[in-house]
Protein backbone atom coordinates (compact mmCIF):
# COMPACT_ATOMS: atom_id res chain seq x y z
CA UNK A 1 0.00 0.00 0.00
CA UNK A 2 2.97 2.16 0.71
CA UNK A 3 4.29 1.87 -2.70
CA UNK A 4 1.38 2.74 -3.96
CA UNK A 5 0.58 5.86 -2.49
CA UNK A 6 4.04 6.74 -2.88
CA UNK A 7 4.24 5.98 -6.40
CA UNK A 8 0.53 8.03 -6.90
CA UNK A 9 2.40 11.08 -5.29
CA UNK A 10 5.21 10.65 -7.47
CA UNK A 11 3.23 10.86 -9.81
CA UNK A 12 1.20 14.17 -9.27
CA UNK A 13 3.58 16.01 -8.51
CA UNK A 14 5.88 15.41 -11.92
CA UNK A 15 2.96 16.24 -14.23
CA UNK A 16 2.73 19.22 -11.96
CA UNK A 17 6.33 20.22 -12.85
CA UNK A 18 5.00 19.70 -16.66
CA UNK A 19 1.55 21.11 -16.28
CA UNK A 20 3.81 24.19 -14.69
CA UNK A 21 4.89 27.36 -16.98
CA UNK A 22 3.53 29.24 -19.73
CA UNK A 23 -0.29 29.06 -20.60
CA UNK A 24 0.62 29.39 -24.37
CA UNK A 25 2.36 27.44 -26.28
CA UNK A 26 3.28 29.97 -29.50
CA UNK A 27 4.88 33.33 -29.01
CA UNK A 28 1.93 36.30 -29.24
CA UNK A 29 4.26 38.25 -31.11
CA UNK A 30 6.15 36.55 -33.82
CA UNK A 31 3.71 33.09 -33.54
CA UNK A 32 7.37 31.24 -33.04
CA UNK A 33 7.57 28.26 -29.97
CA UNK A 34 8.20 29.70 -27.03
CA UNK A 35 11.62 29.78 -24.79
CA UNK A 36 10.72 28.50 -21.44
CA UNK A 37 12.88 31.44 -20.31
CA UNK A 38 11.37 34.17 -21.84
CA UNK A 39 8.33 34.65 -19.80
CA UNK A 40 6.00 37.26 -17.89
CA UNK A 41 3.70 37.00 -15.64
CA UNK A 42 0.43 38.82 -15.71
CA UNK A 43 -1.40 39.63 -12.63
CA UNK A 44 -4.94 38.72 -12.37
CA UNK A 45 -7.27 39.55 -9.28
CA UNK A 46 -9.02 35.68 -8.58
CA UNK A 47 -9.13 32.31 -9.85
CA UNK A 48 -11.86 32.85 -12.40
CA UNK A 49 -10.13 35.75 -14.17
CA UNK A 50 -7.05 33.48 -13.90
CA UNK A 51 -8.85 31.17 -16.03
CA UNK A 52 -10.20 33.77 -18.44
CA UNK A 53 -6.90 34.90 -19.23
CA UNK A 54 -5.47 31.08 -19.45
CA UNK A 55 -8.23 30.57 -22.20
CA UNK A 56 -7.32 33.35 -24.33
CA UNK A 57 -3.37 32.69 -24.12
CA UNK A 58 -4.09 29.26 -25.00
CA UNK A 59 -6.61 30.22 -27.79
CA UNK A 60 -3.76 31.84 -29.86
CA UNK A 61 -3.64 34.17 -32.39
CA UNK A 62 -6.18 37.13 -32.20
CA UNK A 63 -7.65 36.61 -28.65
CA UNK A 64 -4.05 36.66 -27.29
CA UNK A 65 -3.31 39.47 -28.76
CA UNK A 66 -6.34 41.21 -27.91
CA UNK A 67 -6.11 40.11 -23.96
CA UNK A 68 -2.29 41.37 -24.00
CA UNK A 69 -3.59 44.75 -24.89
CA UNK A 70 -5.92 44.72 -22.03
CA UNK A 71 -2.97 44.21 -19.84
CA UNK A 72 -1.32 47.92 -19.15
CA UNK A 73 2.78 47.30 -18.17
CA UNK A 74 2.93 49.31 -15.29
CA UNK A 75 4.70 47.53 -12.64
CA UNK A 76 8.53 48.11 -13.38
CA UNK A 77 9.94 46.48 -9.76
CA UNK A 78 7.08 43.97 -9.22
CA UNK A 79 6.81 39.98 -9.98
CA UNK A 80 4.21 41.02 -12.62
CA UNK A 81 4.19 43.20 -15.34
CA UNK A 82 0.63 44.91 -14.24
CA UNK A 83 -0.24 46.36 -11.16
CA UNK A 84 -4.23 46.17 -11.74
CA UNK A 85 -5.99 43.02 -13.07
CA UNK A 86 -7.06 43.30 -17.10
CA UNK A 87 -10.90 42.07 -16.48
CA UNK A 88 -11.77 43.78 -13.42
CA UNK A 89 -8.90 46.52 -12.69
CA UNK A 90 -8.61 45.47 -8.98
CA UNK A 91 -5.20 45.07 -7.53
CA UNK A 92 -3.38 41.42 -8.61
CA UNK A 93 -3.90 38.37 -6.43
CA UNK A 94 -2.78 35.65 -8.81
CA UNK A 95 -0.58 34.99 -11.84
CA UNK A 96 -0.51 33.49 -15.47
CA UNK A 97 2.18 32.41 -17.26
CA UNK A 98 3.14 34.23 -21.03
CA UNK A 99 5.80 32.81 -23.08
CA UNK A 100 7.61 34.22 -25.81
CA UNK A 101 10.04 33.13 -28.24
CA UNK A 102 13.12 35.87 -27.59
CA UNK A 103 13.89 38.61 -25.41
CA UNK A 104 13.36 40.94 -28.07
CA UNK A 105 9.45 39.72 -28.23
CA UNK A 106 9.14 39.81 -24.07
CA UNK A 107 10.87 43.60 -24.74
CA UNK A 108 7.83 44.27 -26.49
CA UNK A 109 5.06 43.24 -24.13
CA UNK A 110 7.02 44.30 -20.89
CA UNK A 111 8.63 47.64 -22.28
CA UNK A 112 12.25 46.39 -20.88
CA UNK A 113 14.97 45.51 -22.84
């Protein structure tokens, strides 16, 4: 039984690792793969606008680009490039993952190169 339930934790918590990291899987910029190491993270104020903005990163193409516009890079020092969340405009709670290709596309969205 030990094995088990050792082997079922195991488990979990690599396809966590996986499951971990960018919400998109092409760059919103150039439509390249994404580096693992060029990321952001966007500031969202709850779960369910956490999963609203997961959606439309995921989605691709024109609804990623027209959430990232929603998203005003304001927070220079902070761990996310907003201050307010892009749905509601309350103050960030939570975080999503974006991924792009090169440091000159996460230049772009973050206005720091």
């Amino acid at each position: 039984m030990k094995k088990i339930l050792i082997t079922l934790i195991s488990t979990i918590g690599i396809a966590g690792l996986l499951l971990a990291g960018a919400a998109n899987k092409n760059c919103p910029m150039s439509g390249k793969a994404i580096n693992a190491e060029k990321t952001a993270n966007i500031g969202v104020c709850c779960n369910n606008c956490k999963g609203k903005a997961t959606k439309a990163l995921e989605a691709g193409g024109k609804k990623t680009k027209a959430f990232l516009k929603k998203v005003t890079a304001d927070n220079k020092d902070g761990d996310t490039v907003n201050k307010n969340c892009p749905f509601s405009g309350k103050p960030t709670k939570a975080t999503v993952t974006v991924g792009f290709c090169c440091s000159n596309c996460l230049g772009k969205f973050t206005g720091k190169k």
